[in-house]
C-alpha atoms as a PDB file:
ATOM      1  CA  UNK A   1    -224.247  23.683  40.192  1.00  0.00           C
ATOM      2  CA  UNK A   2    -223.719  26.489  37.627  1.00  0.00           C
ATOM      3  CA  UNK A   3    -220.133  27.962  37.228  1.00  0.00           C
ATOM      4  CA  UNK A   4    -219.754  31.582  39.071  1.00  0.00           C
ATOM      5  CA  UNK A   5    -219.398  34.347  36.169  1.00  0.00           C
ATOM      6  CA  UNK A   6    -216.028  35.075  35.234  1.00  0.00           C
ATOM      7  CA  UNK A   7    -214.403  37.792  37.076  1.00  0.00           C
ATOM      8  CA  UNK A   8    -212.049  40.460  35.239  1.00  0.00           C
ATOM      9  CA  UNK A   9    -209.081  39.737  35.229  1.00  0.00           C
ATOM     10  CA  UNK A  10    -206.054  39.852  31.967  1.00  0.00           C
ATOM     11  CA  UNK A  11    -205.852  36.289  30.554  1.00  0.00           C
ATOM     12  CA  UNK A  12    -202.956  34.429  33.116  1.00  0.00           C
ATOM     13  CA  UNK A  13    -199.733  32.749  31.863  1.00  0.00           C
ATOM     14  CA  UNK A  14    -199.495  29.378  32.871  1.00  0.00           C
ATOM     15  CA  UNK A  15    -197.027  27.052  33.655  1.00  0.00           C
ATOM     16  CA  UNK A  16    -198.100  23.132  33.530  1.00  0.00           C
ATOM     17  CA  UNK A  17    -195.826  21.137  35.420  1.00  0.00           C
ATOM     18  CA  UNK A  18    -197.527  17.453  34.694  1.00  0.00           C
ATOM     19  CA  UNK A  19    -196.700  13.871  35.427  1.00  0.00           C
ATOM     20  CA  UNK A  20    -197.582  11.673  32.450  1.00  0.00           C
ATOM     21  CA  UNK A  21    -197.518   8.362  34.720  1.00  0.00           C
ATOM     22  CA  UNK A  22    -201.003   9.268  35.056  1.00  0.00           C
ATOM     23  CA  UNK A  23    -203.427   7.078  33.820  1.00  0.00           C
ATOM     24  CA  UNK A  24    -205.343   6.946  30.409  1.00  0.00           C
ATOM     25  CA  UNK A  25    -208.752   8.015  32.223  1.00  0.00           C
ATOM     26  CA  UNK A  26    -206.687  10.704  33.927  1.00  0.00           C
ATOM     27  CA  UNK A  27    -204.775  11.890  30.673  1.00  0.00           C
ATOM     28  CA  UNK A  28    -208.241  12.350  29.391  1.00  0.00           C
ATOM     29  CA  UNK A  29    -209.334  14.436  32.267  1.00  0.00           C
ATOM     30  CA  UNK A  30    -206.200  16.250  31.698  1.00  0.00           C
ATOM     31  CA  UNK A  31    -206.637  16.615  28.396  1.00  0.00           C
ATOM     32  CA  UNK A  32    -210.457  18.496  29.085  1.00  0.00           C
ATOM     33  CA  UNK A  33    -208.754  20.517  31.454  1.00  0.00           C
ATOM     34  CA  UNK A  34    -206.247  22.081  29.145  1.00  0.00           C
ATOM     35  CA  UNK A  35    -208.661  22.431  26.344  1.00  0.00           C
ATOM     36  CA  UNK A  36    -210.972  24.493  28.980  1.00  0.00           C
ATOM     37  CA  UNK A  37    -208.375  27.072  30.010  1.00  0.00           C
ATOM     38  CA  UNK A  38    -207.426  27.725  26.346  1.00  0.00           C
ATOM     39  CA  UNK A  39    -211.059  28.836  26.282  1.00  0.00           C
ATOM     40  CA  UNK A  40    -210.547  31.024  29.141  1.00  0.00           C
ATOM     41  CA  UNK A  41    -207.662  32.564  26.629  1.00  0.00           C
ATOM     42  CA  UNK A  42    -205.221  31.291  29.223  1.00  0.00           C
ATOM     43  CA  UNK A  43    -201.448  31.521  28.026  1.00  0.00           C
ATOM     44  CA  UNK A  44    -200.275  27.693  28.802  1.00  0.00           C
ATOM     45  CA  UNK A  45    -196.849  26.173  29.104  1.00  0.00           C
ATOM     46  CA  UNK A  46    -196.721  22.583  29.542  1.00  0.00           C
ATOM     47  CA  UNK A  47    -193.441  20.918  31.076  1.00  0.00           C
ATOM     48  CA  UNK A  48    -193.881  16.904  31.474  1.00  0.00           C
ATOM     49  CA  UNK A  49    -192.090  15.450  34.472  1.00  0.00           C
ATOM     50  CA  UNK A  50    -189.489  12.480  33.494  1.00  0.00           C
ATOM     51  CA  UNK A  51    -188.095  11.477  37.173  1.00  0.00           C
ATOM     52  CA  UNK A  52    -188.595  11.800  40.447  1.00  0.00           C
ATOM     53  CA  UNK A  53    -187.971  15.212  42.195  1.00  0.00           C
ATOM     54  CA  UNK A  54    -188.135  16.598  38.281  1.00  0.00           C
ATOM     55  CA  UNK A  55    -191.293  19.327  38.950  1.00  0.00           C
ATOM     56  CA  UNK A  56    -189.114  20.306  41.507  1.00  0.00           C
ATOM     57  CA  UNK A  57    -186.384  21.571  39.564  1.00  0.00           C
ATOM     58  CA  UNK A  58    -189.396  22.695  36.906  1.00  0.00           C
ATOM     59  CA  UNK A  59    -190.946  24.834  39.826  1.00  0.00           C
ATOM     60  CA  UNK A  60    -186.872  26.039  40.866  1.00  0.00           C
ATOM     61  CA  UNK A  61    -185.889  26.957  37.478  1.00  0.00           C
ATOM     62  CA  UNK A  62    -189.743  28.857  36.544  1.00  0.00           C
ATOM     63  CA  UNK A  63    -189.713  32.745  36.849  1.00  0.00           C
ATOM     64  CA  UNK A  64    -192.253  35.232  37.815  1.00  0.00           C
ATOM     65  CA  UNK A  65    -191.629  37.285  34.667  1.00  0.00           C
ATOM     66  CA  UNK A  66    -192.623  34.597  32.489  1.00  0.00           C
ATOM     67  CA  UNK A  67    -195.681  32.743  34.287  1.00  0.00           C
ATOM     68  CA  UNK A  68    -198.311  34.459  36.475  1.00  0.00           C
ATOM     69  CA  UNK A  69    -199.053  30.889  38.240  1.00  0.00           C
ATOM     70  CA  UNK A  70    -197.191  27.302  38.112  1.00  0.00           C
ATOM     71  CA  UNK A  71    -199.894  24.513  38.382  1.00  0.00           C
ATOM     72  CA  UNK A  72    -199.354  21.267  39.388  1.00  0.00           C
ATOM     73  CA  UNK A  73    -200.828  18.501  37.343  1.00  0.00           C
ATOM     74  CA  UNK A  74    -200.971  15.482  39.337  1.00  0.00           C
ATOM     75  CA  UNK A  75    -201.405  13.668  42.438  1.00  0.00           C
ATOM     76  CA  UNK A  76    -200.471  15.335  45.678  1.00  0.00           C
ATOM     77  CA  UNK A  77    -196.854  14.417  45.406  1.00  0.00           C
ATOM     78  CA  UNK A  78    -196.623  16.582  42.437  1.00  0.00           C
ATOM     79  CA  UNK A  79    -198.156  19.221  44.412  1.00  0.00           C
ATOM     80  CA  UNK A  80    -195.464  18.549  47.130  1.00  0.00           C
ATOM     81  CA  UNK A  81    -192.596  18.929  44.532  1.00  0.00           C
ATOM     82  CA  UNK A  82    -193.948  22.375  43.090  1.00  0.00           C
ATOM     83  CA  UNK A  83    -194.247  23.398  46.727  1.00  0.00           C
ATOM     84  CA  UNK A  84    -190.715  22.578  46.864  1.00  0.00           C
ATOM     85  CA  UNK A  85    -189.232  23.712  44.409  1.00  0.00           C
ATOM     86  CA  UNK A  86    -190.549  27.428  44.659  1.00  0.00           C
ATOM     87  CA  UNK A  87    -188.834  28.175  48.315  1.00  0.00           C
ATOM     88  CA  UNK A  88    -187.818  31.882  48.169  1.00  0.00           C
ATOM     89  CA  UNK A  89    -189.656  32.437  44.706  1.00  0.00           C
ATOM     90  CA  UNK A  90    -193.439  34.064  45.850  1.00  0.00           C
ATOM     91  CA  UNK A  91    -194.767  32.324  42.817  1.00  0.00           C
ATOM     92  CA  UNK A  92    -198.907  31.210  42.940  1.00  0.00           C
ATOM     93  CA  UNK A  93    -199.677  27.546  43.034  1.00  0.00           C
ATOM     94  CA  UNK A  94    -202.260  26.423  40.949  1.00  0.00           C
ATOM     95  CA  UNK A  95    -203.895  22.640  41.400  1.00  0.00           C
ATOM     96  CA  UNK A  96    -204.873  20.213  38.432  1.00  0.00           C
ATOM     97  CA  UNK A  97    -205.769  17.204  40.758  1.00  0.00           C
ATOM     98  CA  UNK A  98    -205.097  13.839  39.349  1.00  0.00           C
ATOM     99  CA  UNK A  99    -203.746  11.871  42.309  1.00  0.00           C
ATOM    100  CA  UNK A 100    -205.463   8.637  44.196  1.00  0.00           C
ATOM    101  CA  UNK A 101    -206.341  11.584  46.939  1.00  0.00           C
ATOM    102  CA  UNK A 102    -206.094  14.581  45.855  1.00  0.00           C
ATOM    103  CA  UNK A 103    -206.109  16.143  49.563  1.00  0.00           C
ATOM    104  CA  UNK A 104    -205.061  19.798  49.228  1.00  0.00           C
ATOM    105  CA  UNK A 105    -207.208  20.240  46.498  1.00  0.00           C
ATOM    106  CA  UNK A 106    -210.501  18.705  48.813  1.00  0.00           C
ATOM    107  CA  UNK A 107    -209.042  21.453  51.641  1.00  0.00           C
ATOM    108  CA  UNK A 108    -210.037  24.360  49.540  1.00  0.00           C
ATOM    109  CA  UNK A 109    -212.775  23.154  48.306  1.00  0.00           C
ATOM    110  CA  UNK A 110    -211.896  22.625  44.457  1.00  0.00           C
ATOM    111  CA  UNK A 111    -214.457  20.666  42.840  1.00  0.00           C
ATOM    112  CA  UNK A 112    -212.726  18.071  40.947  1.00  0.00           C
ATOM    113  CA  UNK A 113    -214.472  18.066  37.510  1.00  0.00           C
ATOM    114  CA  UNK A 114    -212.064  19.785  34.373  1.00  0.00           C
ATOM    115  CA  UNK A 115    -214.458  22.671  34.162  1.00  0.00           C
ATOM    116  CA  UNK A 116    -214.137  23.988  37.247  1.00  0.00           C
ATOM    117  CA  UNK A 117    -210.395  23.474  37.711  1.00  0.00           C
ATOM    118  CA  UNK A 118    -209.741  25.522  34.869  1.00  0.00           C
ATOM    119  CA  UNK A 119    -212.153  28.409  36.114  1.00  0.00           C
ATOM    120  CA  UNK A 120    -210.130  28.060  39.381  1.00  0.00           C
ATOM    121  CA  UNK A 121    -206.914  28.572  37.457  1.00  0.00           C
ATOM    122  CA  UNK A 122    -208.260  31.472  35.053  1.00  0.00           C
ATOM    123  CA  UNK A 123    -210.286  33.112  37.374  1.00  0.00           C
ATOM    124  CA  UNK A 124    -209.891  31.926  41.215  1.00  0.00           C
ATOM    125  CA  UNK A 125    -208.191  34.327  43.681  1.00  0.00           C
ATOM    126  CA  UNK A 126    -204.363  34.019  45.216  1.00  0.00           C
ATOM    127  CA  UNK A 127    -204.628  33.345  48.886  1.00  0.00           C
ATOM    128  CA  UNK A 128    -201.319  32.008  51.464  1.00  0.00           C
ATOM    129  CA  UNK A 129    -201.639  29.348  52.836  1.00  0.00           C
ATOM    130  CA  UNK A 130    -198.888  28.161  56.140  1.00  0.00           C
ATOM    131  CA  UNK A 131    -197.120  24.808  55.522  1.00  0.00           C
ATOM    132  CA  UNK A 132    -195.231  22.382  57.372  1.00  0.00           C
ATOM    133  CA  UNK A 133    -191.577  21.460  57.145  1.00  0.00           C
ATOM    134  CA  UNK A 134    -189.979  17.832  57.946  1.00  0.00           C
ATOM    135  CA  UNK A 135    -186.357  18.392  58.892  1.00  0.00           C
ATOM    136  CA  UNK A 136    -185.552  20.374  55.134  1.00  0.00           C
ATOM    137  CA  UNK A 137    -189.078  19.272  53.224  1.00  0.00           C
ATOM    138  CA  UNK A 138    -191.823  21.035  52.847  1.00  0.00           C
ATOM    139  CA  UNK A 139    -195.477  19.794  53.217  1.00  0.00           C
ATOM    140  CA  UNK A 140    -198.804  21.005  52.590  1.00  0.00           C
ATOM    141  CA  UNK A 141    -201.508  18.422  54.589  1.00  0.00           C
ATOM    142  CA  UNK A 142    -199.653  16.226  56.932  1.00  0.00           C
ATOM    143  CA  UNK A 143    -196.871  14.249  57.834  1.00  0.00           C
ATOM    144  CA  UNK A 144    -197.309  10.976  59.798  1.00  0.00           C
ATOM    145  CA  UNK A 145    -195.261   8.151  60.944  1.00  0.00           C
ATOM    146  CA  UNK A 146    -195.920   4.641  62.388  1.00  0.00           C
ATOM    147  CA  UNK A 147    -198.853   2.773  60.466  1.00  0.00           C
ATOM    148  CA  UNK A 148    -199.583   4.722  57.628  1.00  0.00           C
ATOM    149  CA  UNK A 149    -196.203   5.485  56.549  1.00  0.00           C
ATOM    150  CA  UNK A 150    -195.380   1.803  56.568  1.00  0.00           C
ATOM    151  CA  UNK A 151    -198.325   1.246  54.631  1.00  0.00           C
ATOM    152  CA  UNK A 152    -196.658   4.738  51.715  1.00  0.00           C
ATOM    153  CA  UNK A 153    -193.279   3.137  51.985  1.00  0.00           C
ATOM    154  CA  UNK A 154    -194.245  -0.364  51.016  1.00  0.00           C
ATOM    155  CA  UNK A 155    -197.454   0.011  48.549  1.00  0.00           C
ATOM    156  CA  UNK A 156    -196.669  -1.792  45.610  1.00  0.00           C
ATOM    157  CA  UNK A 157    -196.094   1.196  42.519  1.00  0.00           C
ATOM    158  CA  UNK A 158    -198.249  -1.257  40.218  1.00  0.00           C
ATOM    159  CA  UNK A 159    -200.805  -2.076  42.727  1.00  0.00           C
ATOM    160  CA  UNK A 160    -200.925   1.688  43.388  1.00  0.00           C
ATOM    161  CA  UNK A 161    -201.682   2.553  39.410  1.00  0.00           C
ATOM    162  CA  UNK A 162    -203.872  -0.617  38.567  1.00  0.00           C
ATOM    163  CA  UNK A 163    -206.120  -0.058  41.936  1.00  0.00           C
ATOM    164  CA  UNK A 164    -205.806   3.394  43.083  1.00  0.00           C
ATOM    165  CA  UNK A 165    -206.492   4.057  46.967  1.00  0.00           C
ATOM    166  CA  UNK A 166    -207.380   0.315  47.219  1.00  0.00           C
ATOM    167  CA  UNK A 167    -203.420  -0.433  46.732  1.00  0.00           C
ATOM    168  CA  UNK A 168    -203.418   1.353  50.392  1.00  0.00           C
ATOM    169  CA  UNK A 169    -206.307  -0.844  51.337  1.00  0.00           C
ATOM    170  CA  UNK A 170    -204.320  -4.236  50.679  1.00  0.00           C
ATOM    171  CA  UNK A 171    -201.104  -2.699  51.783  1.00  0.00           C
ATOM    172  CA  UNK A 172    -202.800  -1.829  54.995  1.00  0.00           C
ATOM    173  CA  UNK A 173    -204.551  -5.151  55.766  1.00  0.00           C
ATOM    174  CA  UNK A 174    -200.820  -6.672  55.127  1.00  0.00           C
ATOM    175  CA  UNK A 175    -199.305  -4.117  57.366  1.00  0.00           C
ATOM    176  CA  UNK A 176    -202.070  -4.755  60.403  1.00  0.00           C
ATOM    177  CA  UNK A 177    -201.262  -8.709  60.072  1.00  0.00           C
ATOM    178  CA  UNK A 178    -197.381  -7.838  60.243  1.00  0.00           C
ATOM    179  CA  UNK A 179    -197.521  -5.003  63.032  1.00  0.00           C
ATOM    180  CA  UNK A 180    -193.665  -4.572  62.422  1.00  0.00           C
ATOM    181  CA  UNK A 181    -193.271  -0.872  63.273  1.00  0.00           C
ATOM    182  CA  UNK A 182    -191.872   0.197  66.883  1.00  0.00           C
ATOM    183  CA  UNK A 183    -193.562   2.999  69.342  1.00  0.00           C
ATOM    184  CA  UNK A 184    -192.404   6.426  68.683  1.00  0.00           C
ATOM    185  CA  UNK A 185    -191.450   9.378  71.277  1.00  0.00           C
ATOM    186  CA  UNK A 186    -193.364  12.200  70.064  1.00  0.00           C
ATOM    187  CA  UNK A 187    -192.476  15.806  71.813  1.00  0.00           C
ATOM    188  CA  UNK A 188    -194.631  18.885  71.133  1.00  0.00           C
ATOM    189  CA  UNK A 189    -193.700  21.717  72.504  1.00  0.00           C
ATOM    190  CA  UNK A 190    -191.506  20.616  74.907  1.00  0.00           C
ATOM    191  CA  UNK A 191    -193.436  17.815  76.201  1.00  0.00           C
ATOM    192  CA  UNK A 192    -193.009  14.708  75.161  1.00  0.00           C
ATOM    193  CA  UNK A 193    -195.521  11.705  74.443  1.00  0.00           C
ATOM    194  CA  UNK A 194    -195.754   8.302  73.211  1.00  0.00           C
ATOM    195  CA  UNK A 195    -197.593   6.590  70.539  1.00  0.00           C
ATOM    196  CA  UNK A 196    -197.589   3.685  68.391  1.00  0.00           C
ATOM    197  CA  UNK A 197    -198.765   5.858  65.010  1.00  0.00           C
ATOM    198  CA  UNK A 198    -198.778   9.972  64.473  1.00  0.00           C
ATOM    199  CA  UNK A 199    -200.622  12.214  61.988  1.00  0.00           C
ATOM    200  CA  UNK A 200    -199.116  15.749  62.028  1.00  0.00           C
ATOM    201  CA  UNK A 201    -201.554  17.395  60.749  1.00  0.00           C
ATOM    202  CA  UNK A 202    -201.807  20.695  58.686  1.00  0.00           C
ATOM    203  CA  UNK A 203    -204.983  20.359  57.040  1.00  0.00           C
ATOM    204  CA  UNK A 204    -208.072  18.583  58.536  1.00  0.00           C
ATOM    205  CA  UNK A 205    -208.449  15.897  55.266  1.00  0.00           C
ATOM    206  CA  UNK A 206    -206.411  12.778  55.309  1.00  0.00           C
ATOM    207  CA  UNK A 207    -206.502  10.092  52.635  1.00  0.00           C
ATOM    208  CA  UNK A 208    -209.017  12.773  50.209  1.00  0.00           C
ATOM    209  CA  UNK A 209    -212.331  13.197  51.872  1.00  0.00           C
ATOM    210  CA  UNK A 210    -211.731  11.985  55.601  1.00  0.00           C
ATOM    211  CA  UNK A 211    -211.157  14.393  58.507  1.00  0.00           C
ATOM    212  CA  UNK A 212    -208.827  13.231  60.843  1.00  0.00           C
ATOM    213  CA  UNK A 213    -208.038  16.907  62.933  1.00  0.00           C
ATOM    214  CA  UNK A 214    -210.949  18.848  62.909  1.00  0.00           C
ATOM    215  CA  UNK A 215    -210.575  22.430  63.268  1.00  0.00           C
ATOM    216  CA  UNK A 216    -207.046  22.998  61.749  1.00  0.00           C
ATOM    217  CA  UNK A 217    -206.979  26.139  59.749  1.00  0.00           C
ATOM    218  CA  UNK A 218    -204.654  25.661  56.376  1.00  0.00           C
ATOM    219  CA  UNK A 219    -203.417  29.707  56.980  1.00  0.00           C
ATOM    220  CA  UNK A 220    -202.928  29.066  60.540  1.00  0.00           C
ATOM    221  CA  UNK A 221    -199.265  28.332  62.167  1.00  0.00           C
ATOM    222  CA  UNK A 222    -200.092  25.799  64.317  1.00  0.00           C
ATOM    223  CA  UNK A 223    -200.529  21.985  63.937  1.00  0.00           C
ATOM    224  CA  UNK A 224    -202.825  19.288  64.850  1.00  0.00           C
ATOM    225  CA  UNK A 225    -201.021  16.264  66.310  1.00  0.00           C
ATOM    226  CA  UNK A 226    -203.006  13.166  66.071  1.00  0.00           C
ATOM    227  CA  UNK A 227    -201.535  10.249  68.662  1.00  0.00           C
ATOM    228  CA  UNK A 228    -202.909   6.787  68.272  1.00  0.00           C
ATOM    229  CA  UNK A 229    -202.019   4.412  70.860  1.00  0.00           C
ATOM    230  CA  UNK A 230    -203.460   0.947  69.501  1.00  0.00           C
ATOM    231  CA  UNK A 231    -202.046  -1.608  67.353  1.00  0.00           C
ATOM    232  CA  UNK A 232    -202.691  -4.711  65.353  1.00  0.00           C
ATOM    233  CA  UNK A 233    -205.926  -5.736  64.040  1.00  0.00           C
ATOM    234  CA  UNK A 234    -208.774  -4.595  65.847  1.00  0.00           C
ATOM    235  CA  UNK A 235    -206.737  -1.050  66.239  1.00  0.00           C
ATOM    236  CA  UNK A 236    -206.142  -0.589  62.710  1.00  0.00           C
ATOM    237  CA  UNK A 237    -210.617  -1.353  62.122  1.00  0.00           C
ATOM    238  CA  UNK A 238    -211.539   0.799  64.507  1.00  0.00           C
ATOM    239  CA  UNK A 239    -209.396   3.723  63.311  1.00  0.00           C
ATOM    240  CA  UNK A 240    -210.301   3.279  59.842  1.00  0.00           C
ATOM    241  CA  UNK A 241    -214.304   3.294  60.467  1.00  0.00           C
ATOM    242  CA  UNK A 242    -213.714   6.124  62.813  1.00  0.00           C
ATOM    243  CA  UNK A 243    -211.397   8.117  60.237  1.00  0.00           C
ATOM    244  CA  UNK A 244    -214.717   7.769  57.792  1.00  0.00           C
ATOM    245  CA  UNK A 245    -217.342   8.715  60.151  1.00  0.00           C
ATOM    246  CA  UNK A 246    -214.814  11.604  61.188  1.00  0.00           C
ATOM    247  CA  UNK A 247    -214.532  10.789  64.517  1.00  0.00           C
ATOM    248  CA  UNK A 248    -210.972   9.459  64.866  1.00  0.00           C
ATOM    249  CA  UNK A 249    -209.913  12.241  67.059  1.00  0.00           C
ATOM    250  CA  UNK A 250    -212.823  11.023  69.972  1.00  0.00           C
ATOM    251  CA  UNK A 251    -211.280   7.827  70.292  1.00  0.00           C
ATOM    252  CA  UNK A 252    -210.552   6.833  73.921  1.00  0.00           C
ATOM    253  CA  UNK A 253    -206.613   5.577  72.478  1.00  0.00           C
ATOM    254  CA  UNK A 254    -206.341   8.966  70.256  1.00  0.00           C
ATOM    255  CA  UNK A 255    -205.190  11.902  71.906  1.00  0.00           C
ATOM    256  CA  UNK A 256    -205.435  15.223  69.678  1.00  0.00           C
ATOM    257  CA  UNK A 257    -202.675  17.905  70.900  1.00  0.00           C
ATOM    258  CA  UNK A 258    -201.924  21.451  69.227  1.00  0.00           C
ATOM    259  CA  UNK A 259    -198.128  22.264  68.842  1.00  0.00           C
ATOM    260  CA  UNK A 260    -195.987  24.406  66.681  1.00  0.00           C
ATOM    261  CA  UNK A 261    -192.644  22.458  66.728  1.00  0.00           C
ATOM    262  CA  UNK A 262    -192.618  18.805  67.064  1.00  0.00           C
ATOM    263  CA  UNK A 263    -190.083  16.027  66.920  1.00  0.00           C
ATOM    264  CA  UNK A 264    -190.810  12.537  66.229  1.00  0.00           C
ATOM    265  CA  UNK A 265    -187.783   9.919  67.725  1.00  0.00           C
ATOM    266  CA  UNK A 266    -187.934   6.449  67.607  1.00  0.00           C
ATOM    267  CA  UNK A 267    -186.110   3.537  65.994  1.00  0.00           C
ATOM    268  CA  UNK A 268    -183.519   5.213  63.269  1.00  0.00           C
ATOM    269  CA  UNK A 269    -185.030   4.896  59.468  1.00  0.00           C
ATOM    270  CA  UNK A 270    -188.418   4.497  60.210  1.00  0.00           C
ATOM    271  CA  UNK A 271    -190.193   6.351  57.658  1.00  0.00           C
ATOM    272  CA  UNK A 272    -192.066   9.411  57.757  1.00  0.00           C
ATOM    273  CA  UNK A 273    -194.393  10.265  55.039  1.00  0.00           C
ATOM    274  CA  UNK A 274    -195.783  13.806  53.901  1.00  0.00           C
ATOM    275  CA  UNK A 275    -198.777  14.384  51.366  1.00  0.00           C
ATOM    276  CA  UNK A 276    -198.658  10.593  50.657  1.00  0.00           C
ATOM    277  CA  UNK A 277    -195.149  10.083  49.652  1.00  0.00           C
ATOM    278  CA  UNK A 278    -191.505   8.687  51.896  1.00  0.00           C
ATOM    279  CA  UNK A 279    -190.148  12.296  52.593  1.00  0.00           C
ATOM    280  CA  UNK A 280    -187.971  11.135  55.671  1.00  0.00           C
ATOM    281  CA  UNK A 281    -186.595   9.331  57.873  1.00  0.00           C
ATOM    282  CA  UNK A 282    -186.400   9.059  62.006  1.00  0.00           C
ATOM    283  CA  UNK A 283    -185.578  11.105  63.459  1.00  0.00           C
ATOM    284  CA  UNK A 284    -187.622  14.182  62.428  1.00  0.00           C
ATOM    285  CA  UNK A 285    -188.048  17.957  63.443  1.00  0.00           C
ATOM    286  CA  UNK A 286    -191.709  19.407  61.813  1.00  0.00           C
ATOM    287  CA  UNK A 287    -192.126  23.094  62.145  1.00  0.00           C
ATOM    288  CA  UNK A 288    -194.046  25.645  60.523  1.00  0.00           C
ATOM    289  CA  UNK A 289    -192.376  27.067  57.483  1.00  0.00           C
ATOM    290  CA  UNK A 290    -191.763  30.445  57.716  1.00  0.00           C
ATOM    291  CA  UNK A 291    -192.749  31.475  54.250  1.00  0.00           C
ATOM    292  CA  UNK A 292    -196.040  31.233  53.207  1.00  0.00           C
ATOM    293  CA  UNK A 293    -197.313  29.455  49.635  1.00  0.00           C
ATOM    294  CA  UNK A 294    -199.859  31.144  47.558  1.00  0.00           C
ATOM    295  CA  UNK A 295    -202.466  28.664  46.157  1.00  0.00           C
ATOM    296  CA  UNK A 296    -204.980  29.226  43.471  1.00  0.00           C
ATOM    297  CA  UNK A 297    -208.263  29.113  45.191  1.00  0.00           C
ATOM    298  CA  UNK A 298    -211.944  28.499  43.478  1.00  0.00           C
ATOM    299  CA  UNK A 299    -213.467  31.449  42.155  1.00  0.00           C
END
């Protein structure tokens, strides 16, 4: 597929917020991607994270008058920090995807090669998108609690970098064999339900390519509540072939319900994860946020 012409537009100033725990095959994509938008005669800035929460503060302490777009170089919990730290500051999001999943950047349809992410970020248009907010965190995708944030809060960090999405694999098969977590009360709108797991969903991907909640619009302000019932084993099989065939939400045990404002109770501590990282704990309030983010879409 041939890259779209450039369109007209003055060379943009850059800020590069990136995480350098990436690995060498991902420093080298990295790498091609800055060397590409220095051919665009992009204006870069790079800023290298060196803790946790640290592109937040980046994204906090950046300034309209200096960068035309801050872009997130990393996996989506880079993404999430950015999106965090630029509450009340109108400033374009840009993507550099170089996460395990890489979900956001799937939703708008970024093609993950260097060349076209740096055509995105030199050329691509400025569109809002409407995210989600856990109790005082922002997220862009989804927030879920029960089986798959078990499986986020106790992935091994090494496992994670060595393997990639197959540390969630082996986390997961461990997790189905311990079936530890308790039911959750789940109200959405006002009425409540109960499930064993819960994807709140804010984009349709989960995991990178899989849809989980078909039909969710990214600049809508509503969600897509995904309620799985089953447990153990068998549960845990059938929702993971059905995730991949995208047909999770048809499940007899899955119930799909549209809310704006939902609250998740259950056993107090349980963790809730958002766009892949622990972001909470029970019990949590999810909402629409009421300011939009501008993203960096492809051209």
């Amino acid at each position: 597929m041939n890259t779209p012409p450039p369109i007209a537009v003055p060379p943009r100033r850059i800020l590069v917020v990136f995480n350098p725990a990436a690995g060498r095959a991902r420093r080298a994509r990295f790498e091609h991607v800055m060397t590409a938008l220095r051919a665009h005669r992009c204006v870069v800035t790079l800023k290298e994270t060196t803790a946790p929460r640290h592109a937040e503060s980046i994204a906090r302490d950046s300034s309209a008058m200096d960068f035309d777009i801050i872009a997130a170089a990393g996996g989506d919990g880079t993404i999430n920090e950015v999106v965090n730290g630029l509450v009340g500051k109108n400033m374009p999001v840009g993507l550099i995807p170089l996460g395990t999943a890489n979900v956001l950047a799937r939703e708008i349809g970024l093609r993950l090669t260097p060349k076209e992410i740096a055509h995105a970020l030199a050329y691509g248009p400025i569109k809002p998108i409407r995210v989600g907010r856990a109790n005082e965190r922002r997220f862009t995708m989804m927030a879920g609690v029960g089986f798959d944030a078990n499986v986020v809060a106790n992935v091994s960090l090494p496992l994670k970098k060595r393997f990639g999405p197959f540390a969630y694999v082996w986390q997961g098969v461990a997790q189905a064999a311990t079936d530890s977590f308790p039911n959750c009360d789940v109200i959405i709108d006002g009425a409540t339900h109960r499930a064993a797991s819960v994807l709140v969903c804010k984009g349709s991907r989960y995991g990178g390519p899989f849809v989980a909640a078909p039909g969710v619009a990214l600049g809508g302000d509503q969600f897509h509540v995904v309620l799985m019932q089953g447990r153990g084993w068998m549960s845990v099989l059938r929702y993971g072939v059905a995730l991949v065939l995208g047909k999770l939400s048809t499940l007899r045990d899955v119930t799909l319900v549209v809310g704006r404002e939902i609250t998740v109770d259950g056993e107090a501590g349980q963790p809730v994860q958002a766009d892949g990282d622990i972001l909470a704990r029970l019990p949590v309030h999810i909402t629409i946020d009421p300011e939009p983010v501008r993203v960096v879409h492809p051209a």
